[in-house]
C-alpha atoms as a PDB file:
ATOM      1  CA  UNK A   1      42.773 125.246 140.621  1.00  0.00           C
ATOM      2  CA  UNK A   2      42.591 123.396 136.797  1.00  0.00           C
ATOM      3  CA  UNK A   3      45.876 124.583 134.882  1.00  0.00           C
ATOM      4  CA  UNK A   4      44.893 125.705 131.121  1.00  0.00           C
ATOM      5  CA  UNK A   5      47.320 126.299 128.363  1.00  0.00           C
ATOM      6  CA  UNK A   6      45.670 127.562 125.181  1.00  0.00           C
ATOM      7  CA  UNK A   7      47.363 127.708 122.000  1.00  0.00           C
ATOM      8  CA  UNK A   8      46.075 130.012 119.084  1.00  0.00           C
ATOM      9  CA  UNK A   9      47.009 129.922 115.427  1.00  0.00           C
ATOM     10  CA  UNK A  10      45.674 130.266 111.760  1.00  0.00           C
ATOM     11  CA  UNK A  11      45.101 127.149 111.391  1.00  0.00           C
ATOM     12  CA  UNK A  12      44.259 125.491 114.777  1.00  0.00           C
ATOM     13  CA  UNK A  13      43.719 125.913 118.165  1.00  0.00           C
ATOM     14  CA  UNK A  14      44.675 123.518 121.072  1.00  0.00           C
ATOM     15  CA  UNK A  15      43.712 123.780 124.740  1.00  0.00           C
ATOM     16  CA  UNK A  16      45.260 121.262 127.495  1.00  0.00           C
ATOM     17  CA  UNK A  17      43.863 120.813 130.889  1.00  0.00           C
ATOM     18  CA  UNK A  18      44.361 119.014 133.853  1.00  0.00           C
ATOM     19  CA  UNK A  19      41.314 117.496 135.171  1.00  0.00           C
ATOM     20  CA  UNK A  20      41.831 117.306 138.951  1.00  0.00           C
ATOM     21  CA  UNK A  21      38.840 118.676 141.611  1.00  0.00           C
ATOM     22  CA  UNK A  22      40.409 119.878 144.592  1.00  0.00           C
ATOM     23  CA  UNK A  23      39.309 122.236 147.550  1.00  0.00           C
ATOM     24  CA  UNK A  24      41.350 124.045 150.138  1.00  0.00           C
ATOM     25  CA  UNK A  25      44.449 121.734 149.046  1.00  0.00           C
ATOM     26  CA  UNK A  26      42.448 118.231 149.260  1.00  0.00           C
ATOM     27  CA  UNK A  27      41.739 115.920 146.805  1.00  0.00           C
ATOM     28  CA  UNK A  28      38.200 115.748 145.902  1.00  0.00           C
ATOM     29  CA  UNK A  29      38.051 114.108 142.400  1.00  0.00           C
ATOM     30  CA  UNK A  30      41.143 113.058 140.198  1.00  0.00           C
ATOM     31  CA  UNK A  31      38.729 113.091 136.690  1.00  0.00           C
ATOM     32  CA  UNK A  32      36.114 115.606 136.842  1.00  0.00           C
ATOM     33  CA  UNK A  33      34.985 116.935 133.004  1.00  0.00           C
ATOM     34  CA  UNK A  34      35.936 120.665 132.800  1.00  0.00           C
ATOM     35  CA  UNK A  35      36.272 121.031 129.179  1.00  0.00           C
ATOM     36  CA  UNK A  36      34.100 121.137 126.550  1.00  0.00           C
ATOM     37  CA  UNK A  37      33.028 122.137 123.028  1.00  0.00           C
ATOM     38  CA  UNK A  38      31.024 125.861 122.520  1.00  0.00           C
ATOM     39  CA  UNK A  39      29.385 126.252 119.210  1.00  0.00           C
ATOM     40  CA  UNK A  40      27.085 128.594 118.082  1.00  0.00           C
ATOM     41  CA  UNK A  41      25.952 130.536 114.158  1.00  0.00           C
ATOM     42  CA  UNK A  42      29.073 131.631 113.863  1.00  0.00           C
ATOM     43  CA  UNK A  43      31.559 130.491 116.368  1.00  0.00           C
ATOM     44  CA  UNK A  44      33.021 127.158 117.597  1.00  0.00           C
ATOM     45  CA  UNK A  45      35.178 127.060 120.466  1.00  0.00           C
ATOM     46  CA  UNK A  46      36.851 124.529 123.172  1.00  0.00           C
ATOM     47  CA  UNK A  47      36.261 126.287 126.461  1.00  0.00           C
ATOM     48  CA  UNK A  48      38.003 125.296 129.827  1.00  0.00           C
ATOM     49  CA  UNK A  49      37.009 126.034 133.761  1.00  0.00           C
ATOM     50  CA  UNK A  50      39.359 126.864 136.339  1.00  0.00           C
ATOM     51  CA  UNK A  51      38.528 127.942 139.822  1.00  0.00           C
ATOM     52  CA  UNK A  52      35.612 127.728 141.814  1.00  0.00           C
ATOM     53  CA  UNK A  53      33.717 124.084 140.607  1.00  0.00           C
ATOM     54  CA  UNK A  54      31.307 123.658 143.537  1.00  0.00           C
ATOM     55  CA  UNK A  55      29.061 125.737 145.593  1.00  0.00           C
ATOM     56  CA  UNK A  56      26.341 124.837 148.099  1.00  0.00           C
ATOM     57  CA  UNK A  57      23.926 124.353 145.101  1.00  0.00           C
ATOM     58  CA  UNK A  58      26.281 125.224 142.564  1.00  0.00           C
ATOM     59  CA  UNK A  59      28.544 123.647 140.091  1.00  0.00           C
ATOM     60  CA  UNK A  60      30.183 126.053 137.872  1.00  0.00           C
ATOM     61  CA  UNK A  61      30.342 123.634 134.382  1.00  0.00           C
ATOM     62  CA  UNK A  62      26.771 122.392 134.472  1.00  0.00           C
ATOM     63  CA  UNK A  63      25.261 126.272 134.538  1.00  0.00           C
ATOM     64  CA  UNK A  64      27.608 127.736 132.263  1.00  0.00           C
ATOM     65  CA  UNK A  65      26.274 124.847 129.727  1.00  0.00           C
ATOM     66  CA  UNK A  66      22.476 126.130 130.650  1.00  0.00           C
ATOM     67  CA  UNK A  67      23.801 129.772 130.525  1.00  0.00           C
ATOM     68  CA  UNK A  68      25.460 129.863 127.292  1.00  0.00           C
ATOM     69  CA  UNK A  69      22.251 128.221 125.890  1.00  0.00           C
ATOM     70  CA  UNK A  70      20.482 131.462 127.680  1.00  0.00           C
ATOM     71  CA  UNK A  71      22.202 133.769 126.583  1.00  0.00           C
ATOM     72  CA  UNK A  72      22.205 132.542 122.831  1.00  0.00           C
ATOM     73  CA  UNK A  73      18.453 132.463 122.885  1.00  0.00           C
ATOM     74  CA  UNK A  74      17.863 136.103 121.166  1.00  0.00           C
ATOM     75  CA  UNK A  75      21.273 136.763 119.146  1.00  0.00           C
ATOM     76  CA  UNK A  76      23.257 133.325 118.811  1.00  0.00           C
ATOM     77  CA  UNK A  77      26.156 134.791 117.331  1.00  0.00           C
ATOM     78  CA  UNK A  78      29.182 135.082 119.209  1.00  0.00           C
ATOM     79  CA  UNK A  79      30.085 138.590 120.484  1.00  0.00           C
ATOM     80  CA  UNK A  80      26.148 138.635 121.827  1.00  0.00           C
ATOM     81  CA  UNK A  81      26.266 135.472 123.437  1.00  0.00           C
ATOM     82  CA  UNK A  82      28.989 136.400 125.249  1.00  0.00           C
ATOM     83  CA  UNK A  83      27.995 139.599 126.235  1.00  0.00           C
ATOM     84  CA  UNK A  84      25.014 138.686 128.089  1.00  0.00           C
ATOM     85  CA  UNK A  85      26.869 135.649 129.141  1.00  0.00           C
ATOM     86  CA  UNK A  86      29.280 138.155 131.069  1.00  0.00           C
ATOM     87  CA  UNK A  87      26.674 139.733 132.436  1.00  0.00           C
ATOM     88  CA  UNK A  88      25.098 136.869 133.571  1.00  0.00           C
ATOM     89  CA  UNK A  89      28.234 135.378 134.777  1.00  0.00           C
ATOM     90  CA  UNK A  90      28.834 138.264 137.229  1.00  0.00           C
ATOM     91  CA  UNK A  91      24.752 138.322 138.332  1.00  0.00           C
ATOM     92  CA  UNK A  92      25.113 134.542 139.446  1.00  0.00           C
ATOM     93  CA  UNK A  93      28.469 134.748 141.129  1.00  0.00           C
ATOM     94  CA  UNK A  94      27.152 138.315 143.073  1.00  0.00           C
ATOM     95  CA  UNK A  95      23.546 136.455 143.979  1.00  0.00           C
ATOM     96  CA  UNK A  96      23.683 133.003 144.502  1.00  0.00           C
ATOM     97  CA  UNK A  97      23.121 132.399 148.056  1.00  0.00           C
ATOM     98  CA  UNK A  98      25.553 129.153 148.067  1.00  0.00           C
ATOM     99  CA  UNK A  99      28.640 131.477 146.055  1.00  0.00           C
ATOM    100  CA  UNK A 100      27.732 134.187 148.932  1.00  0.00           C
ATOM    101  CA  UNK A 101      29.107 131.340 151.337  1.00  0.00           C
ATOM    102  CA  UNK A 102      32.262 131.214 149.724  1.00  0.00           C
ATOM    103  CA  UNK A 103      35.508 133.124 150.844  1.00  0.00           C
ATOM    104  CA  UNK A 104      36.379 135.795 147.893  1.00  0.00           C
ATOM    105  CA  UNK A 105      39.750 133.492 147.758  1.00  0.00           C
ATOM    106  CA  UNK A 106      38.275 130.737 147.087  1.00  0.00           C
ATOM    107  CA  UNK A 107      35.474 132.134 144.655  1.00  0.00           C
ATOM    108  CA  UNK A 108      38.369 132.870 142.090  1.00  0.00           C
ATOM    109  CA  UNK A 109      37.051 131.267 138.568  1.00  0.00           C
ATOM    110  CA  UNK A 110      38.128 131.819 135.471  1.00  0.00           C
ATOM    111  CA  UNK A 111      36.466 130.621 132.218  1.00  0.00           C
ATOM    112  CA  UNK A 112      38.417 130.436 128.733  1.00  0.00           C
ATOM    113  CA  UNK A 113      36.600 130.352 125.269  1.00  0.00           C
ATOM    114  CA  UNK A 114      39.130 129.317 122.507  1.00  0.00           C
ATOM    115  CA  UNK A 115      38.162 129.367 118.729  1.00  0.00           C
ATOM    116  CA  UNK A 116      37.347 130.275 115.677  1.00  0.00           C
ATOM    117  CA  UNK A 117      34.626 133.081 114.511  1.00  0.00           C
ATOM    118  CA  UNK A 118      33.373 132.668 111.064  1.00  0.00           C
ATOM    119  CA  UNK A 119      33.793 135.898 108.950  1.00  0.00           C
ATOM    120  CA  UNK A 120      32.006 136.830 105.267  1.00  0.00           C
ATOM    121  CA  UNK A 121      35.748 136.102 104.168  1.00  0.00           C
ATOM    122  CA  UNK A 122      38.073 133.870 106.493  1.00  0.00           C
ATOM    123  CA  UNK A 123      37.815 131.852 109.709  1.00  0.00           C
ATOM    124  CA  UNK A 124      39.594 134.263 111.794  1.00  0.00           C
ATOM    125  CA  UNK A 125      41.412 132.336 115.670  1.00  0.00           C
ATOM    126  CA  UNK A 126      39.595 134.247 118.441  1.00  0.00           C
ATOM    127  CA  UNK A 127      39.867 134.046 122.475  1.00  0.00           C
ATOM    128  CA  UNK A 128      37.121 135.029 124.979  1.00  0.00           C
ATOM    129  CA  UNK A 129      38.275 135.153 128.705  1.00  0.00           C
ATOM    130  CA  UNK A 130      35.806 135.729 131.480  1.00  0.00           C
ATOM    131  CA  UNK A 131      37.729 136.013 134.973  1.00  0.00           C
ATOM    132  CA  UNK A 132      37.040 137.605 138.127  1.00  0.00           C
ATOM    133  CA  UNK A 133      40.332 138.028 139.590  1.00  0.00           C
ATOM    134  CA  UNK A 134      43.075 137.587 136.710  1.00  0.00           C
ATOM    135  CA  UNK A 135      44.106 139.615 133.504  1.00  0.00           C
ATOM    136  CA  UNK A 136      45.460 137.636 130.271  1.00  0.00           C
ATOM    137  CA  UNK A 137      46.686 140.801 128.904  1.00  0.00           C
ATOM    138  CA  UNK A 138      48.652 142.569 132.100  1.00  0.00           C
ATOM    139  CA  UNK A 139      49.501 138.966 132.548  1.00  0.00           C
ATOM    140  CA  UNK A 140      48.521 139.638 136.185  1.00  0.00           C
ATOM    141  CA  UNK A 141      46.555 137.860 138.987  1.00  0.00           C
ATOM    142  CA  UNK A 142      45.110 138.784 142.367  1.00  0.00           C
ATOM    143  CA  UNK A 143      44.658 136.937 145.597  1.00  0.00           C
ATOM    144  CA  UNK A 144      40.532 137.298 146.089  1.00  0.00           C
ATOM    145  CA  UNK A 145      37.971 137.537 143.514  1.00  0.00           C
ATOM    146  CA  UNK A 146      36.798 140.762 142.172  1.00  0.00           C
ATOM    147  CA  UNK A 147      33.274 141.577 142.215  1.00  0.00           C
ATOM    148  CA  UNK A 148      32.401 141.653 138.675  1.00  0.00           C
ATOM    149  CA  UNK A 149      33.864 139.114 135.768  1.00  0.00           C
ATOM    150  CA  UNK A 150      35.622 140.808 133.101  1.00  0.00           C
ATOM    151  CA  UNK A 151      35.506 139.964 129.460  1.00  0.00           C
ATOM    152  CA  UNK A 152      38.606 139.901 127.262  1.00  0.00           C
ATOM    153  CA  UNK A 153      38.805 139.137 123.635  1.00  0.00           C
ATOM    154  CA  UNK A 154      41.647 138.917 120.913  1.00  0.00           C
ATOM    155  CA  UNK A 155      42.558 136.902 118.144  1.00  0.00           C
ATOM    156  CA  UNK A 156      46.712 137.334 116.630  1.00  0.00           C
ATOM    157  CA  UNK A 157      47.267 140.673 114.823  1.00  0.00           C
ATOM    158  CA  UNK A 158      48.250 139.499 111.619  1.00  0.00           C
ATOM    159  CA  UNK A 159      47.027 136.640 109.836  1.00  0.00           C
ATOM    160  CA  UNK A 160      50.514 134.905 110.388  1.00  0.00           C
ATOM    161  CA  UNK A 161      50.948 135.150 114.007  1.00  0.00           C
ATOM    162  CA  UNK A 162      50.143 133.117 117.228  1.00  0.00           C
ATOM    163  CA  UNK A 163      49.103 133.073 120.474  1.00  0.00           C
ATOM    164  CA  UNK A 164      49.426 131.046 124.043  1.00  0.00           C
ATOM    165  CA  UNK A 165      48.076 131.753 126.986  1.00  0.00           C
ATOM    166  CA  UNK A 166      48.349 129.783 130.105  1.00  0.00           C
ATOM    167  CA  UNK A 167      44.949 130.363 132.829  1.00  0.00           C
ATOM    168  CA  UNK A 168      43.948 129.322 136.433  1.00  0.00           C
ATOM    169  CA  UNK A 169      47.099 127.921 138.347  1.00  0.00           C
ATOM    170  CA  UNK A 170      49.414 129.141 135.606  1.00  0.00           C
ATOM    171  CA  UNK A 171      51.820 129.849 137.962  1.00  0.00           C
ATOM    172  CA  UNK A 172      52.928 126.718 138.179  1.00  0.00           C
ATOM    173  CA  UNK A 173      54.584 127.038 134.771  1.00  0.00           C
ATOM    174  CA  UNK A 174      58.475 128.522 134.281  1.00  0.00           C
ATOM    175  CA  UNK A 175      58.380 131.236 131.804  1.00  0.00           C
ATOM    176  CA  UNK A 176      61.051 129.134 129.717  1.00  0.00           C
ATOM    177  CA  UNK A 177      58.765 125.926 129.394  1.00  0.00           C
ATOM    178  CA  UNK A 178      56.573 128.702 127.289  1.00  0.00           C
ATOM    179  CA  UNK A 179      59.220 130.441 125.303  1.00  0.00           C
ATOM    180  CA  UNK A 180      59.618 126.824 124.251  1.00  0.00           C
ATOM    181  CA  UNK A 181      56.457 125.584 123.298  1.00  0.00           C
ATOM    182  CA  UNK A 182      56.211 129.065 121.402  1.00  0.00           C
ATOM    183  CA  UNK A 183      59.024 127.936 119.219  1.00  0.00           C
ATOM    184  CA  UNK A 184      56.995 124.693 118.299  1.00  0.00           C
ATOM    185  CA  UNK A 185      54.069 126.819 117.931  1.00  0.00           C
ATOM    186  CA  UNK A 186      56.008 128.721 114.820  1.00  0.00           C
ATOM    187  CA  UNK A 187      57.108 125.607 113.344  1.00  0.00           C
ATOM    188  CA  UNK A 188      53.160 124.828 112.821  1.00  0.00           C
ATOM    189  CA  UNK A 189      52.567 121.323 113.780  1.00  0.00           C
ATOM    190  CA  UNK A 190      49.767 120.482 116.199  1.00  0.00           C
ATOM    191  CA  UNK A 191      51.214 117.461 117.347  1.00  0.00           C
ATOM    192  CA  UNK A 192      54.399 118.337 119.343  1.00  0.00           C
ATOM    193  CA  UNK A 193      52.928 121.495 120.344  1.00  0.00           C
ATOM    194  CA  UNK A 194      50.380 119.224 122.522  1.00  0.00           C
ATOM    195  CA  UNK A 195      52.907 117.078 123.664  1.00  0.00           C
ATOM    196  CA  UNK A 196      54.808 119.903 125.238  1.00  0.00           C
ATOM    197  CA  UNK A 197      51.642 121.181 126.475  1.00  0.00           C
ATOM    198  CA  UNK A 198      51.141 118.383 128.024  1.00  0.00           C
ATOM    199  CA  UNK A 199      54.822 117.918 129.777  1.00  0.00           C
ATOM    200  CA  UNK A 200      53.889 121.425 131.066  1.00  0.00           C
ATOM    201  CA  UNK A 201      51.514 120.608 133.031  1.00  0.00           C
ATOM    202  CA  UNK A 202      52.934 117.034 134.128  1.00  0.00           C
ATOM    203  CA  UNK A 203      55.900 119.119 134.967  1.00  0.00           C
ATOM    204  CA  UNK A 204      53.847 121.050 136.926  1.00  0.00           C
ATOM    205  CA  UNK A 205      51.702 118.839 138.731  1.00  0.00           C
ATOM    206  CA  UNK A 206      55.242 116.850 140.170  1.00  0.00           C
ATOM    207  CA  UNK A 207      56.273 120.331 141.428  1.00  0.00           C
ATOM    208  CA  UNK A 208      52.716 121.458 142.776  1.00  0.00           C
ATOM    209  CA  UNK A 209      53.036 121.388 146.238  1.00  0.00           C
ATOM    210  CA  UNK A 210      49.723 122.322 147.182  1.00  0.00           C
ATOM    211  CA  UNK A 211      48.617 119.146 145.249  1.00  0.00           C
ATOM    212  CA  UNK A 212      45.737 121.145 143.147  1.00  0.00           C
ATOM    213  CA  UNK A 213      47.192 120.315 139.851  1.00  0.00           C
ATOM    214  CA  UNK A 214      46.079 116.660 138.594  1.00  0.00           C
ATOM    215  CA  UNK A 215      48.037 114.087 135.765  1.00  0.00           C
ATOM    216  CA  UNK A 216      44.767 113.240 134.209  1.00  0.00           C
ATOM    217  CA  UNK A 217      44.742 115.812 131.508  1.00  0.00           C
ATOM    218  CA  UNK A 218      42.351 116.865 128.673  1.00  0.00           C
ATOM    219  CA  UNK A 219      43.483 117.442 125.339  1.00  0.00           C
ATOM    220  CA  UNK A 220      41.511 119.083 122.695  1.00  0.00           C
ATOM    221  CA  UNK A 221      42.300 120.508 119.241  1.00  0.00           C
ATOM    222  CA  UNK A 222      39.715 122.307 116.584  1.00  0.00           C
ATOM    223  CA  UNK A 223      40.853 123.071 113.266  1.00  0.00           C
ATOM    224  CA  UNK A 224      40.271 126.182 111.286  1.00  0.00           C
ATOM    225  CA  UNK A 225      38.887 123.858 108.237  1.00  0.00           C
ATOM    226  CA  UNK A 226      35.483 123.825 109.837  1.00  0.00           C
ATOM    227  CA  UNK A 227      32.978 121.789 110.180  1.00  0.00           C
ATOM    228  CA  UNK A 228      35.936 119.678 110.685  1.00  0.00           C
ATOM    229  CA  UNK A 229      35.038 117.763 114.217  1.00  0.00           C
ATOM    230  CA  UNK A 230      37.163 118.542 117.043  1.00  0.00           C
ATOM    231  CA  UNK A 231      40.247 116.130 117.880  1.00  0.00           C
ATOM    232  CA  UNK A 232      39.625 114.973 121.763  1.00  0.00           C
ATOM    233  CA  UNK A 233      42.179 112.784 123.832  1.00  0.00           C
ATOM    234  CA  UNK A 234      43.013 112.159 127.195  1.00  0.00           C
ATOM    235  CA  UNK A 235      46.196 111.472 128.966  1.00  0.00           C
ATOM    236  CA  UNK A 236      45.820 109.181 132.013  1.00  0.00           C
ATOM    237  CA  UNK A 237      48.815 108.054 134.700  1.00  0.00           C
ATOM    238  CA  UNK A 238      47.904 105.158 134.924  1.00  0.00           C
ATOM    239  CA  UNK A 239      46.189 102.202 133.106  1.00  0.00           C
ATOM    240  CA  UNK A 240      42.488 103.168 132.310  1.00  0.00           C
ATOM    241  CA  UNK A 241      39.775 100.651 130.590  1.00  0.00           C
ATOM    242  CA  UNK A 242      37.359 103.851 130.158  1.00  0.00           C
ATOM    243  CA  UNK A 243      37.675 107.123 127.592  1.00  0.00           C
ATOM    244  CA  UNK A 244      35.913 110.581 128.311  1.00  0.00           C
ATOM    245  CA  UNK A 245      34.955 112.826 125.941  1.00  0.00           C
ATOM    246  CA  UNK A 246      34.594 117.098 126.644  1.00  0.00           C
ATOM    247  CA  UNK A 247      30.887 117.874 126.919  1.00  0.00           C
ATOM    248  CA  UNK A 248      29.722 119.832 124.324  1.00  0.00           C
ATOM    249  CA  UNK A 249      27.209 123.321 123.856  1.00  0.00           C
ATOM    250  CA  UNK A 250      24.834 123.745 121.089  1.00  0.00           C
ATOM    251  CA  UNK A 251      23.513 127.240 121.088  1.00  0.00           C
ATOM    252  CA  UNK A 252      21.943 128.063 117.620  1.00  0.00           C
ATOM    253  CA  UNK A 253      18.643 129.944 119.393  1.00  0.00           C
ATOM    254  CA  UNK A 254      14.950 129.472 120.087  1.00  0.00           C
ATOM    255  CA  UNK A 255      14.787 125.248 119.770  1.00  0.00           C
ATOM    256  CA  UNK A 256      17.519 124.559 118.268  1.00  0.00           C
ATOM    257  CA  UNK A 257      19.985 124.187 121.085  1.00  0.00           C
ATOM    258  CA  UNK A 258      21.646 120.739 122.052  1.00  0.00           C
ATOM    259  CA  UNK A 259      24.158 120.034 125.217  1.00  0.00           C
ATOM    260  CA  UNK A 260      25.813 116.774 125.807  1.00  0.00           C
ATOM    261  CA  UNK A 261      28.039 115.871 129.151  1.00  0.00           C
ATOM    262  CA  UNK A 262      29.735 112.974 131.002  1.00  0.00           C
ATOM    263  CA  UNK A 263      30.159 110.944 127.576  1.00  0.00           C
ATOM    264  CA  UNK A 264      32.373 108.165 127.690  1.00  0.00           C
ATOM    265  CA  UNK A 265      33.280 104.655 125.881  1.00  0.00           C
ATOM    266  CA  UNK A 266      33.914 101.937 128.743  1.00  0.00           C
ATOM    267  CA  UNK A 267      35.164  98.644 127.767  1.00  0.00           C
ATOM    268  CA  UNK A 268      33.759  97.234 130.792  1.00  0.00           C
ATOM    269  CA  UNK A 269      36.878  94.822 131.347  1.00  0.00           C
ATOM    270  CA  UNK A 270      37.822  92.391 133.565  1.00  0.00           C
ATOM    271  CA  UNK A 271      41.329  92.362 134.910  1.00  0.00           C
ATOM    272  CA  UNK A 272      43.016  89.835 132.061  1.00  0.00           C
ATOM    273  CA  UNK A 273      41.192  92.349 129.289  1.00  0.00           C
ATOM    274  CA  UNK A 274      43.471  95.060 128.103  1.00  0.00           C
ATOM    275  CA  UNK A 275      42.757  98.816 128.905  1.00  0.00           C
ATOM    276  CA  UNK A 276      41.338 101.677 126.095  1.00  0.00           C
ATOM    277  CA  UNK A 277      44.989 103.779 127.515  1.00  0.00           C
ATOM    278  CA  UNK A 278      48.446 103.277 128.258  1.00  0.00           C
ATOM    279  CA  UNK A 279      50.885 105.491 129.602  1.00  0.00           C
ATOM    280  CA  UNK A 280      54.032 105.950 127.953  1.00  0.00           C
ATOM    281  CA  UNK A 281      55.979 103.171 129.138  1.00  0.00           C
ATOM    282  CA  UNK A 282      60.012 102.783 129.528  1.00  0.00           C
ATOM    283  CA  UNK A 283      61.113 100.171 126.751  1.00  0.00           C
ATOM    284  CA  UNK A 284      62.779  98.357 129.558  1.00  0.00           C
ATOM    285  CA  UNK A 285      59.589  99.104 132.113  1.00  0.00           C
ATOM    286  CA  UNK A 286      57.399  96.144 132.683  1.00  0.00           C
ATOM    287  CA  UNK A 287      54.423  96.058 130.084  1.00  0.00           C
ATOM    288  CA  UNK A 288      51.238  97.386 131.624  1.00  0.00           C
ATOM    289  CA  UNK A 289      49.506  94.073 129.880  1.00  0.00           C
ATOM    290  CA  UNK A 290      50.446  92.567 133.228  1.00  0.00           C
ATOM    291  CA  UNK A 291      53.011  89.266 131.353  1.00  0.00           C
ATOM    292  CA  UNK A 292      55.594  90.529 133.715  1.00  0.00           C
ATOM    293  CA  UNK A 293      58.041  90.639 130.320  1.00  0.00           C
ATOM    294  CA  UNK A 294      59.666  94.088 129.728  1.00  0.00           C
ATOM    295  CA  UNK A 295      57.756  96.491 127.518  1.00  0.00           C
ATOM    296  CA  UNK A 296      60.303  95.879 124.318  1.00  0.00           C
ATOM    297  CA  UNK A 297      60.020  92.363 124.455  1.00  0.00           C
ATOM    298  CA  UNK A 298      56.223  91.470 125.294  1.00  0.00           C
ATOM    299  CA  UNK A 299      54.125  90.473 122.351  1.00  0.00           C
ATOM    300  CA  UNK A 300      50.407  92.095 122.993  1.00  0.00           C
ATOM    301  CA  UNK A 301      52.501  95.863 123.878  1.00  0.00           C
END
């Protein structure tokens, strides 16, 4: 089950993801796409799946793409979209014959909407979460899915405050590795607040026993000064000579709807080319260039 962290503020929002597939503890992809970008008249968002992927017929990112497009078609404003997208969301999980195949346990799925709404006088930081079996505000989670998806929404109560929320295998996280990234959070920098995000869920994944928690991670980051484009970056553990980029939803109504998935700039390199990412590297670590010289002292680092 993807681990989400979702950070809320004034001024910007960041979400951080792993990316691993798995299925009753087994690896089934290390790099499958389960973020992506949600816009629509008068929201823009960063969404993120956890929980049930696949499904005899189904796969959980590809419809909700179609769905939110659906469920725009009449009203695309936010609140309406994601009304009927609830409702729709709860009508595919209850019906599809492939879902009906699945144990409740292992139909658990969570889907997290964070953004911005667009108000007659401010951008105001809003979060939609659609889950069938945990609740962001009790802070609670239960052990099969519920029949129906539930839909939460809140933005911070003052215009000052933050918020972070943690979704799908959240678990996994210590309540003080929060209560520290909420201290970055008040200092207002997006930067380190993603890089502890990030440790997070490294952290995480080392301790993860059941193995469901992956090291290729998705980090994305929308600012409040739209139509600023979003800020999208992966973190790899290893050497990589390709870079993914979080599909992305279009849902203005009637024909003017877009959707966009699987993108990705590949270098196409041979062995002695360099790779598109790094991992952070010791200074006295061999340099991933392959010289064999330590990191500090090779010259193409």
């Amino acid at each position: 089950m993807t681990l989400i962290i979702s950070v809320l503020t004034k001024g910007f929002v960041v979400q951080v993801s792993d990316r691993r597939l798995s299925a009753n503890n087994r690896l089934i992809e290390d790099d499958s796409n389960k973020a992506g970008i949600f816009q629509c008249v008068d929201g823009f968002f960063i969404y993120g799946l956890s929980g049930l992927a696949r499904a005899y017929g189904h796969e959980t990112n590809e419809w909700t793409q179609q769905a939110l497009i659906d469920s725009a078609k009449d009203r695309p404003t936010t609140h309406a979209t994601f009304e009927k997208f609830q409702r729709v969301l709860t009508d595919r999980f209850s019906n599809h014959p492939g879902i009906g195949r699945v144990s409740p346990s292992h139909k658990r799925t969570t889907i997290v909407f964070s953004g911005f709404v667009l108000q007659p006088e401010m951008t105001k930081p809003f979060m939609y979460v659609f889950s069938n079996f945990e609740d962001p505000v009790k802070g609670t989670r239960q052990q099969a899915a519920g029949s129906n998806f539930s839909m939460t929404a809140f933005s911070p109560n003052t215009p000052d405050s933050s918020m972070i929320y943690a979704f799908g295998n959240w678990p996994a996280i210590t309540a003080g590795g929060l209560q520290r990234l909420n201290k970055l959070v008040l200092e207002g920098n997006s930067k380190p607040i993603k890089q502890k995000a990030l440790d997070l869920i490294l952290k995480a994944a080392d301790a993860d026993q059941a193995n469901t928690i992956g090291k290729n991670i998705s980090i994305v980051e929308l600012s409040a000064k739209l139509p600023v484009a979003p800020i999208c970056s992966i973190h790899a553990g290893h050497n990589r000579n390709d870079m993914f980029f979080p599909d992305q939803v279009i849902a203005f109504g009637r024909n003017r709807n877009l959707i966009t998935k699987d993108m990705k700039i590949d270098s196409n390199a041979d062995q002695s080319s360099l790779p598109i990412f790094v991992p952070k590297v010791n200074r006295n670590a061999p340099c991933p260039c392959g010289s064999g010289k330590k990191y500090k002292r090779c010259r193409s680092k």
